[in-house]
N, C-alpha and C. Protein backbone atom coordinates (compact mmCIF):
# COMPACT_ATOMS: atom_id res chain seq x y z
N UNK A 1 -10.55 -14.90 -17.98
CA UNK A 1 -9.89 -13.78 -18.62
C UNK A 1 -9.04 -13.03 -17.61
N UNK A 2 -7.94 -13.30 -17.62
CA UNK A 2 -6.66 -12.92 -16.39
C UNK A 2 -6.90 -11.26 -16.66
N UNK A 3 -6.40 -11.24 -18.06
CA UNK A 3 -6.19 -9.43 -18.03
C UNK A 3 -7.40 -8.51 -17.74
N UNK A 4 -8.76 -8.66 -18.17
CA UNK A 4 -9.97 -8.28 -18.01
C UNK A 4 -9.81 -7.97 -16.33
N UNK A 5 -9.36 -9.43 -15.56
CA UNK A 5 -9.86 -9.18 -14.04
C UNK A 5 -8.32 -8.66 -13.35
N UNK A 6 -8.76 -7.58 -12.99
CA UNK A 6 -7.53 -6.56 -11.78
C UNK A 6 -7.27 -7.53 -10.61
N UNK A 7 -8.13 -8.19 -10.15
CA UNK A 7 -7.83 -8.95 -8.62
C UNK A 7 -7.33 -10.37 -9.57
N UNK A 8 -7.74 -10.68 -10.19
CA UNK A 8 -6.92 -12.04 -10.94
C UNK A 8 -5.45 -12.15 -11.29
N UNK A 9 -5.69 -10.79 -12.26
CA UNK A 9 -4.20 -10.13 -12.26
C UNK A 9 -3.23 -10.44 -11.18
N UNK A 10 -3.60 -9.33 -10.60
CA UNK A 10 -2.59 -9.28 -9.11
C UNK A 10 -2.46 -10.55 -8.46
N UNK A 11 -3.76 -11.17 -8.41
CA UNK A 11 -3.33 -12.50 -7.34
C UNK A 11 -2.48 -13.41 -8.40
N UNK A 12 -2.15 -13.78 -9.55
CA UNK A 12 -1.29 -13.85 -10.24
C UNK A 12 -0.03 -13.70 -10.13
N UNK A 13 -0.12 -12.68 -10.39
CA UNK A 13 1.55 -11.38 -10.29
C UNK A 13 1.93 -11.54 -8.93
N UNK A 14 1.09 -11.49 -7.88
CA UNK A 14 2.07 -12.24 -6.33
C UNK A 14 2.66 -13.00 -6.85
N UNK A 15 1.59 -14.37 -6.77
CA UNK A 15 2.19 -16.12 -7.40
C UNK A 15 3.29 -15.89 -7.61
N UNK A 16 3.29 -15.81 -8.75
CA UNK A 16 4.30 -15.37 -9.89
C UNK A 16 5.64 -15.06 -9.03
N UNK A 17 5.40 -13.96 -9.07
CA UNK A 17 6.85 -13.29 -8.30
C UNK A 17 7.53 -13.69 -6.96
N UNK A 18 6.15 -14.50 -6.23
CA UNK A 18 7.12 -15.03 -4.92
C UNK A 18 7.89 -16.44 -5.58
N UNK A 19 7.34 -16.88 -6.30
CA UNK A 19 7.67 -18.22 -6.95
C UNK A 19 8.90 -17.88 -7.94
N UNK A 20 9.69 -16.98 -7.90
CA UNK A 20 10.51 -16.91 -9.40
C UNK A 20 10.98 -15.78 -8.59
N UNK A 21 11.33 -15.20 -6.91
CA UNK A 21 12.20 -14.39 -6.25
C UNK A 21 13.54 -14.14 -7.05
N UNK A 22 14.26 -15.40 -6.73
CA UNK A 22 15.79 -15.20 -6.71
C UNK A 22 16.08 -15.13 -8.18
N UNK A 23 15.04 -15.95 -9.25
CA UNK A 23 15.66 -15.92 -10.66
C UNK A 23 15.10 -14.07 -10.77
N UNK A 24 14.67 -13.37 -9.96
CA UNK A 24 14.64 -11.63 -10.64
C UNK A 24 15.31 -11.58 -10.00
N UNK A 25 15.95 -11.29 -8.76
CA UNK A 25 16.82 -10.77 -8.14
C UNK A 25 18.38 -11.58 -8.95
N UNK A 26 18.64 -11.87 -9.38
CA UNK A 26 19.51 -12.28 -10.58
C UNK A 26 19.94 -11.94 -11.68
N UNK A 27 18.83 -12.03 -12.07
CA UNK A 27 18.47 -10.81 -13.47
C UNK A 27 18.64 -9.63 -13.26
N UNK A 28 17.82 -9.29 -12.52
CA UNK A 28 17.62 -7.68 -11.91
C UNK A 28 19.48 -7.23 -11.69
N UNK A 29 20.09 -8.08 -10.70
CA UNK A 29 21.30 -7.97 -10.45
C UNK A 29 22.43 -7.63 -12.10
N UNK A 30 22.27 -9.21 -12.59
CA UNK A 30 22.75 -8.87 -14.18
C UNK A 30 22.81 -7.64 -14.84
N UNK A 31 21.47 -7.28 -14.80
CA UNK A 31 20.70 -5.89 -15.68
C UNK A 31 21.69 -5.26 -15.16
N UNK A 32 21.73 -4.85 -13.70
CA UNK A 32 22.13 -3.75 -13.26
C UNK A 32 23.95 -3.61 -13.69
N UNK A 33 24.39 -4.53 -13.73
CA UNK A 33 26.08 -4.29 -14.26
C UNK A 33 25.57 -4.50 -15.69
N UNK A 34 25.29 -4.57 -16.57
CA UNK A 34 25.65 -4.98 -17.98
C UNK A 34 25.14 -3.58 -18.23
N UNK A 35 24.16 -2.85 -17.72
CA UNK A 35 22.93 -1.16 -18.27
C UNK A 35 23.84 -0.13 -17.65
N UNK A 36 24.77 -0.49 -16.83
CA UNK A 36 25.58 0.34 -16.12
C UNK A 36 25.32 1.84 -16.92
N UNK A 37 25.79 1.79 -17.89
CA UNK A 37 26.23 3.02 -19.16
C UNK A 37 25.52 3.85 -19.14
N UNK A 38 24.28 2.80 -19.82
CA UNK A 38 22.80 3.30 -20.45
C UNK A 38 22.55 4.30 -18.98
N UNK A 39 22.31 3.33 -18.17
CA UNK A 39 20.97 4.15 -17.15
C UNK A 39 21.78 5.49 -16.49
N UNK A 40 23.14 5.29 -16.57
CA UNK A 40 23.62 6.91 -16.14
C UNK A 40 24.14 8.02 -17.24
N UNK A 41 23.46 7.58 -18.81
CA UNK A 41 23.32 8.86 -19.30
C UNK A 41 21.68 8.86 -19.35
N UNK A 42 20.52 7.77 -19.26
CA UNK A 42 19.54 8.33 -18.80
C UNK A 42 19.33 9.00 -17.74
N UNK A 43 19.76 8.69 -16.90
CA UNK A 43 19.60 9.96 -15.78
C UNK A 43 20.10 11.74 -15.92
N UNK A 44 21.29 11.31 -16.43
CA UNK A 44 21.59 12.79 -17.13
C UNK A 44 21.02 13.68 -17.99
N UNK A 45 20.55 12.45 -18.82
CA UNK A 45 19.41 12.93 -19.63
C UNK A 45 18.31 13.71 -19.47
N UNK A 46 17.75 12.99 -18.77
CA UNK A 46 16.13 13.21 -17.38
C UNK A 46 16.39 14.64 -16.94
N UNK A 47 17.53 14.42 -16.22
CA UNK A 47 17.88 15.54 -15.36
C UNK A 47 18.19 17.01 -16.42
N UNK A 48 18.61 16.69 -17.12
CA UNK A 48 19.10 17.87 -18.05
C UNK A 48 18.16 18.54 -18.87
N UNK A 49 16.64 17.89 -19.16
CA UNK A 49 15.54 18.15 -19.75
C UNK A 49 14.78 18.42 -18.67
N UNK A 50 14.77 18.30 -17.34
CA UNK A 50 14.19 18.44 -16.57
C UNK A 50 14.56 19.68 -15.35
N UNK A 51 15.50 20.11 -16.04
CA UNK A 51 15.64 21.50 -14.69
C UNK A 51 15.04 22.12 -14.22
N UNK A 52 13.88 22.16 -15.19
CA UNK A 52 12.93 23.96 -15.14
C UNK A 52 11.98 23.38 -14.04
N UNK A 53 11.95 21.93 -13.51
CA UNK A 53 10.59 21.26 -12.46
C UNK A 53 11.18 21.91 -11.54
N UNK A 54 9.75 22.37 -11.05
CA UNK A 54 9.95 23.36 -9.43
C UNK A 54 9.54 22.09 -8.19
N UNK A 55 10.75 21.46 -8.10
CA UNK A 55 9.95 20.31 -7.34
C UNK A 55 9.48 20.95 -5.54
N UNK A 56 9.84 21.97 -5.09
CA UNK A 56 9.42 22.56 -4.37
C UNK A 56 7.74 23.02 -4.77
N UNK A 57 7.58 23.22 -5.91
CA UNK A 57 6.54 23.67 -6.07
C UNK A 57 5.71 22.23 -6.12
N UNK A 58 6.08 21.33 -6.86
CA UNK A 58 5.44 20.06 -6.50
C UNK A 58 5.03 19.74 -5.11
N UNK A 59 5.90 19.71 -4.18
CA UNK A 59 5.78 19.39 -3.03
C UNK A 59 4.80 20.48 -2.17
N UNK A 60 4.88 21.37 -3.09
CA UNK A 60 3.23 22.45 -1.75
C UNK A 60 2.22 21.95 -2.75
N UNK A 61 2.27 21.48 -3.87
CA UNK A 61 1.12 21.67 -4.65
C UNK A 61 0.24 20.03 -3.75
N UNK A 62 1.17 19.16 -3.66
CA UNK A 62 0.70 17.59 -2.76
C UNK A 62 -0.06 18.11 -1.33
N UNK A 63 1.17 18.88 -0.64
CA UNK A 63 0.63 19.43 0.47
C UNK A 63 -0.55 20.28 0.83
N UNK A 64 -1.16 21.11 -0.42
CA UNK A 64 -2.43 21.78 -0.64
C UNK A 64 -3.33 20.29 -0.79
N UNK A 65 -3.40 19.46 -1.49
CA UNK A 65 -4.00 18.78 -1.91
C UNK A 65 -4.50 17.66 -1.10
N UNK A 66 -3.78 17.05 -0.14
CA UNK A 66 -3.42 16.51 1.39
C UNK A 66 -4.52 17.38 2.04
N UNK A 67 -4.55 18.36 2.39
CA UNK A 67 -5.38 19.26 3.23
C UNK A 67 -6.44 19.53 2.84
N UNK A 68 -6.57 19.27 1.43
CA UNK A 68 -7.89 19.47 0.66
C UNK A 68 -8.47 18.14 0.42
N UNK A 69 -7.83 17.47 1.08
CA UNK A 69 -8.82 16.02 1.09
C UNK A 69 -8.13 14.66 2.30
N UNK A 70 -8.14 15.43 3.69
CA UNK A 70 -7.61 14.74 4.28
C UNK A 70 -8.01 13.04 4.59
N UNK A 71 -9.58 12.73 4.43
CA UNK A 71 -10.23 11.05 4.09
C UNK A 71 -9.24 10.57 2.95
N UNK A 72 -9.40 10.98 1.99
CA UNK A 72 -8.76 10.35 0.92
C UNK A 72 -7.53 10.26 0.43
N UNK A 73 -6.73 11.02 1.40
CA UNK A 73 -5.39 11.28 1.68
C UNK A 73 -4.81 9.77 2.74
N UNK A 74 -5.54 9.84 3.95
CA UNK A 74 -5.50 9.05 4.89
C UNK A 74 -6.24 7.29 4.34
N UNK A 75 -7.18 7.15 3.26
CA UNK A 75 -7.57 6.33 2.82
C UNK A 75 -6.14 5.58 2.06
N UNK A 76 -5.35 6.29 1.11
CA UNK A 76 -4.88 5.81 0.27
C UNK A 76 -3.44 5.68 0.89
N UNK A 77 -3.17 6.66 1.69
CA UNK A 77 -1.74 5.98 2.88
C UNK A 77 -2.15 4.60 4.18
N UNK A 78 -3.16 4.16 4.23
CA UNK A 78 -3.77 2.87 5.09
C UNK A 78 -3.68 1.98 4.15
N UNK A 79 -4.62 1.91 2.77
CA UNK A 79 -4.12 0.96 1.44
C UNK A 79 -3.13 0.79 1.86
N UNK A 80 -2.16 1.75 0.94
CA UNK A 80 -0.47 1.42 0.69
C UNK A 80 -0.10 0.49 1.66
N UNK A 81 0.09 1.17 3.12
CA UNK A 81 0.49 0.60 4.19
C UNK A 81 0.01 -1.05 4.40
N UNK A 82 -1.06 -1.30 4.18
CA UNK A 82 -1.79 -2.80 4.54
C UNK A 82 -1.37 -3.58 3.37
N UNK A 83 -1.29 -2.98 2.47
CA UNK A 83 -0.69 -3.92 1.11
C UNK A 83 0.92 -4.26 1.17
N UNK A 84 1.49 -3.10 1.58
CA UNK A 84 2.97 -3.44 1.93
C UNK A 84 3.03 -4.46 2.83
N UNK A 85 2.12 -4.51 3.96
CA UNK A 85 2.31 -5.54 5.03
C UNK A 85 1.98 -6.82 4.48
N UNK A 86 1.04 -6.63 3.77
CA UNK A 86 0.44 -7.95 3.01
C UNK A 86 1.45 -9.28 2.31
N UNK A 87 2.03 -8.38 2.14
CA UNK A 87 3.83 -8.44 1.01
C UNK A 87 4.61 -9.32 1.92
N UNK A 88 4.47 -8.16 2.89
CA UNK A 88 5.97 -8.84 3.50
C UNK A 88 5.12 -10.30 4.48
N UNK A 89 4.32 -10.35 4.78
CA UNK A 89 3.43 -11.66 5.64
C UNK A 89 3.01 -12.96 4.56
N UNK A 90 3.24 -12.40 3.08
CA UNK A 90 2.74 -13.03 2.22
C UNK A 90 1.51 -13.70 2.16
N UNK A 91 0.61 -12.71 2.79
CA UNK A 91 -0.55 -13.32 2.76
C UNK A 91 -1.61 -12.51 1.85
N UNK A 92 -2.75 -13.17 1.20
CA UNK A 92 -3.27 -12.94 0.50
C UNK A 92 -4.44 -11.61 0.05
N UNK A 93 -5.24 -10.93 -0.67
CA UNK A 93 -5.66 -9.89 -0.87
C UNK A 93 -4.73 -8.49 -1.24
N UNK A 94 -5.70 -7.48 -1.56
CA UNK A 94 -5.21 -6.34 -2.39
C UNK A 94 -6.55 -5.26 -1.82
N UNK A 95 -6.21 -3.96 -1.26
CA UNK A 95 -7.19 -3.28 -0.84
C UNK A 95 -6.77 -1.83 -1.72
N UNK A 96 -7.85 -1.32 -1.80
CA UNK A 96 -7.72 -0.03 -2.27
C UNK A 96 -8.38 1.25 -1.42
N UNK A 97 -8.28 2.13 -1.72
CA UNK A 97 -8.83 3.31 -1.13
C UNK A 97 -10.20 3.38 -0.91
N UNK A 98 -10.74 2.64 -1.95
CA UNK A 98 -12.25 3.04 -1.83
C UNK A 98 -12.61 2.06 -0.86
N UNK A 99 -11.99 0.85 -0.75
CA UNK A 99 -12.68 -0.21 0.48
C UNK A 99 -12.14 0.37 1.76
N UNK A 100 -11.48 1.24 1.57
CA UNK A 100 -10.81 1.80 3.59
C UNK A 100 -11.86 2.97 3.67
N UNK A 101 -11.97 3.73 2.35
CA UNK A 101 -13.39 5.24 2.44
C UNK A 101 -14.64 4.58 2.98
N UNK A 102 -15.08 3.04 2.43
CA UNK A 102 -16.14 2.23 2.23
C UNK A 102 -16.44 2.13 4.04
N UNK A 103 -15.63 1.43 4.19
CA UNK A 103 -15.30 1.34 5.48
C UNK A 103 -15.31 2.20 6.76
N UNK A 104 -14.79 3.45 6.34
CA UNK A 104 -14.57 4.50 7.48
C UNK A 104 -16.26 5.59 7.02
N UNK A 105 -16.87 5.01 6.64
CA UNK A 105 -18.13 5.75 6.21
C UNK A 105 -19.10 4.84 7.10
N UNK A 106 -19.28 3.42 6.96
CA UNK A 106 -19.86 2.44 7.41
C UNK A 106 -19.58 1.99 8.77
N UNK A 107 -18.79 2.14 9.28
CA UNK A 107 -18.10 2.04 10.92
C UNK A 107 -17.09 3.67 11.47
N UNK A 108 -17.99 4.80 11.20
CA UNK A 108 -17.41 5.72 11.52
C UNK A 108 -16.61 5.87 13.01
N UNK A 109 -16.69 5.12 13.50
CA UNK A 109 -15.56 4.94 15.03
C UNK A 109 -14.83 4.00 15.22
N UNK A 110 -14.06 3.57 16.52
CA UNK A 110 -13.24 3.16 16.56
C UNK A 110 -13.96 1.54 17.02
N UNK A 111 -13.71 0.47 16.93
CA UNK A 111 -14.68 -1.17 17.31
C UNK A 111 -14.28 -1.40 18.74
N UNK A 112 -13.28 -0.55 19.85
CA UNK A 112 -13.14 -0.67 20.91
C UNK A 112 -12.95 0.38 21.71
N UNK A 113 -13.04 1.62 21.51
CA UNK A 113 -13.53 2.59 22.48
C UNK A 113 -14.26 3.45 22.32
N UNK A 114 -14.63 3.64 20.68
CA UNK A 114 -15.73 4.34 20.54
C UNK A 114 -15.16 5.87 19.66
N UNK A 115 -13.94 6.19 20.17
CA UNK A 115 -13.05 7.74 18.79
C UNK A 115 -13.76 7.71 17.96
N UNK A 116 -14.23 8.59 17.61
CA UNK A 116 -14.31 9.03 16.40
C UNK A 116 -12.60 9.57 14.99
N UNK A 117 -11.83 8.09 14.76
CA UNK A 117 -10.68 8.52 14.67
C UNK A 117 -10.55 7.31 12.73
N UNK A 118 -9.80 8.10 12.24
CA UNK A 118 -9.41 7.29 11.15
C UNK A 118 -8.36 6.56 11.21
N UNK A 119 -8.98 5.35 11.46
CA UNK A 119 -8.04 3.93 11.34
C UNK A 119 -8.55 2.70 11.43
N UNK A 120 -7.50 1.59 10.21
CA UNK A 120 -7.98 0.27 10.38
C UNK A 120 -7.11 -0.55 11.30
N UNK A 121 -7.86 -1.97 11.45
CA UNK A 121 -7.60 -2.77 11.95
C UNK A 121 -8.03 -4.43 11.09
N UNK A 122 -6.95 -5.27 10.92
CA UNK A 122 -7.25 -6.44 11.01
C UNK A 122 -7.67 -7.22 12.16
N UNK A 123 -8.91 -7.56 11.13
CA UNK A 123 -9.28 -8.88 12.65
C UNK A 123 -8.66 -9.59 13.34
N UNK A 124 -8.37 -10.34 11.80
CA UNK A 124 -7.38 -11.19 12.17
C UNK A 124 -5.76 -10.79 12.12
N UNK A 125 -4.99 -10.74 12.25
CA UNK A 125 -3.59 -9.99 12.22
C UNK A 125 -3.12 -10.87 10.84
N UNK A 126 -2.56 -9.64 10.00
CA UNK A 126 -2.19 -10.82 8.65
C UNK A 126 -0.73 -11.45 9.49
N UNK A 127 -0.07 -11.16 10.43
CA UNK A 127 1.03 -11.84 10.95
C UNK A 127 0.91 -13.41 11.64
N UNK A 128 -0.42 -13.18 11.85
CA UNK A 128 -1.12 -14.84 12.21
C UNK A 128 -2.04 -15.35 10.96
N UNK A 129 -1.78 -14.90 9.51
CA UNK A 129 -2.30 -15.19 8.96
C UNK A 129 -3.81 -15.05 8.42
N UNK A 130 -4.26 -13.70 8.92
CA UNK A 130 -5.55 -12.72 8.04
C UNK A 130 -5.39 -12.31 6.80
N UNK A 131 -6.60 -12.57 6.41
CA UNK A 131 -6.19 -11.76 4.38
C UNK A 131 -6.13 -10.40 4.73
N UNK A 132 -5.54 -9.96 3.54
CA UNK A 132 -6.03 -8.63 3.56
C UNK A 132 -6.73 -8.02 2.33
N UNK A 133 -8.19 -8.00 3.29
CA UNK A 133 -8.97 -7.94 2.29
C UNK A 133 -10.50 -7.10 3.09
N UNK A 134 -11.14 -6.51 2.33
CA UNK A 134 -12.08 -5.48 3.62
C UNK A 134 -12.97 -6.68 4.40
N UNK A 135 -13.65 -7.71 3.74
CA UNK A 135 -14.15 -8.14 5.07
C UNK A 135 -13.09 -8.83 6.55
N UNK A 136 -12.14 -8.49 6.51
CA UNK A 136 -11.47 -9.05 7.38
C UNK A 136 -10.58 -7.71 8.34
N UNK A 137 -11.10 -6.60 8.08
CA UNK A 137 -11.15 -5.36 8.28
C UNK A 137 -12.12 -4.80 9.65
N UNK A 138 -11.54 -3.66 10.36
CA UNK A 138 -13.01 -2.72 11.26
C UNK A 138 -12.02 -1.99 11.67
N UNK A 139 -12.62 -0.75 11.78
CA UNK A 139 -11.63 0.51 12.11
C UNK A 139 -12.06 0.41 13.88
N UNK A 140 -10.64 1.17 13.78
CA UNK A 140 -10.35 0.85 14.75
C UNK A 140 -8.93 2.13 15.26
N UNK A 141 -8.76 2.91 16.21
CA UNK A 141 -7.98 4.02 16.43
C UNK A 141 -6.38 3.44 16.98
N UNK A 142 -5.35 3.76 16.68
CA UNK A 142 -4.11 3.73 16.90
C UNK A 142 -3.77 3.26 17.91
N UNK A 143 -4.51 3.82 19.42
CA UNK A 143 -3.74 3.50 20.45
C UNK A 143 -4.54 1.82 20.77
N UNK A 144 -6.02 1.92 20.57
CA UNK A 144 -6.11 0.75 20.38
C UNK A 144 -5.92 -0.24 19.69
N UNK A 145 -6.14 -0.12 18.39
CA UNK A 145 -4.84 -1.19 17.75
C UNK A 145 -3.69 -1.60 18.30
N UNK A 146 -2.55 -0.67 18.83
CA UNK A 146 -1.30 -0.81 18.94
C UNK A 146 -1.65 -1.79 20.46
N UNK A 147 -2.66 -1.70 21.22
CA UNK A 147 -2.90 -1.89 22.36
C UNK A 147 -3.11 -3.75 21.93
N UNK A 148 -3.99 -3.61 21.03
CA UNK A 148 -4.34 -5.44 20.10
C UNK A 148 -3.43 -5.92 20.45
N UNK A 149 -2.38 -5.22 19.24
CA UNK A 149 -1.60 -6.28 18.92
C UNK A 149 -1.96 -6.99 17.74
N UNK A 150 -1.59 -8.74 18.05
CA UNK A 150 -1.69 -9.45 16.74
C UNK A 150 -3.01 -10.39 17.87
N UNK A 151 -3.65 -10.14 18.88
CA UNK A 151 -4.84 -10.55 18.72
C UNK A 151 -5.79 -10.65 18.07
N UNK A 152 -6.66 -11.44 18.04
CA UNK A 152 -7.88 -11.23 17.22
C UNK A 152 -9.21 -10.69 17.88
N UNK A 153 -9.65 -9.99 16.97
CA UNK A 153 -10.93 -9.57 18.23
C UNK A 153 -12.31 -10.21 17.87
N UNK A 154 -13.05 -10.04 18.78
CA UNK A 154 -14.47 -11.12 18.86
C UNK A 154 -15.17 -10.57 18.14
């Protein structure tokens, strides 16, 4: 049952999309001259029903909210980040917030000097081909990471 399972899904929807690149970027291209019209009186549209948004006020309301939960703030910008990389290395897995919280609860320091600091690390570097996926995961602090590299550690 594809739709039932979220990780089926997605590992799918990669497939899928690395396999059938250029026929969207084609389409996508097409779309974009033939909707020309459409999508710039939707935007006018948007915009014209939308004046009264205080997007300043949006932006302190994130920034209160950031500060009011800096783990889960920092959880869900490490996701993003490891999934984007995931993308571009094309290598396999999908992480979420709760496996980096999971994680930074269960290995509260750093796996090579000891910080007490929020950050992951692949074992294996997905650039040499690591999933990304939490067991292939251990936190691990910035300067040491950056210090790794695309080593692997023991």
């Amino acid at each position: 049952m594809l739709q039932k399972d979220p990780v089926a899904r997605a590992a799918y929807n990669a497939t899928y999309y690395d396999a059938h690149k250029a026929q969207r970027a084609a389409y996508n291209a097409d779309y974009y001259v033939a909707h020309k019209e459409q999508r710039v009186a939707y935007v006018a549209a948007w915009r014209a029903a939308n004046k009264g948004v205080d997007r300043e006020n949006a932006t302190a309301r994130m920034s209160k909210w950031r500060a009011q939960h800096p783990v889960r703030s920092a959880a869900l910008g490490a996701a993003s980040n490891a999934n984007r990389a995931a993308s571009k290395y094309g290598v396999s897995g999908l992480l979420v917030a709760d496996d980096i919280e999971r994680l930074w609860n269960e290995q509260p320091t750093c796996h090579a000097c000891g910080a007490e600091v929020l950050g992951i690390d692949h074992i294996v570097a997905m650039a040499n081909g690591g999933a990304n996926t939490p067991d292939n995961l251990q936190t691990m602090c910035p300067p040491c990471n950056a210090k790794k590299g695309t080593t692997p550690c023991s």
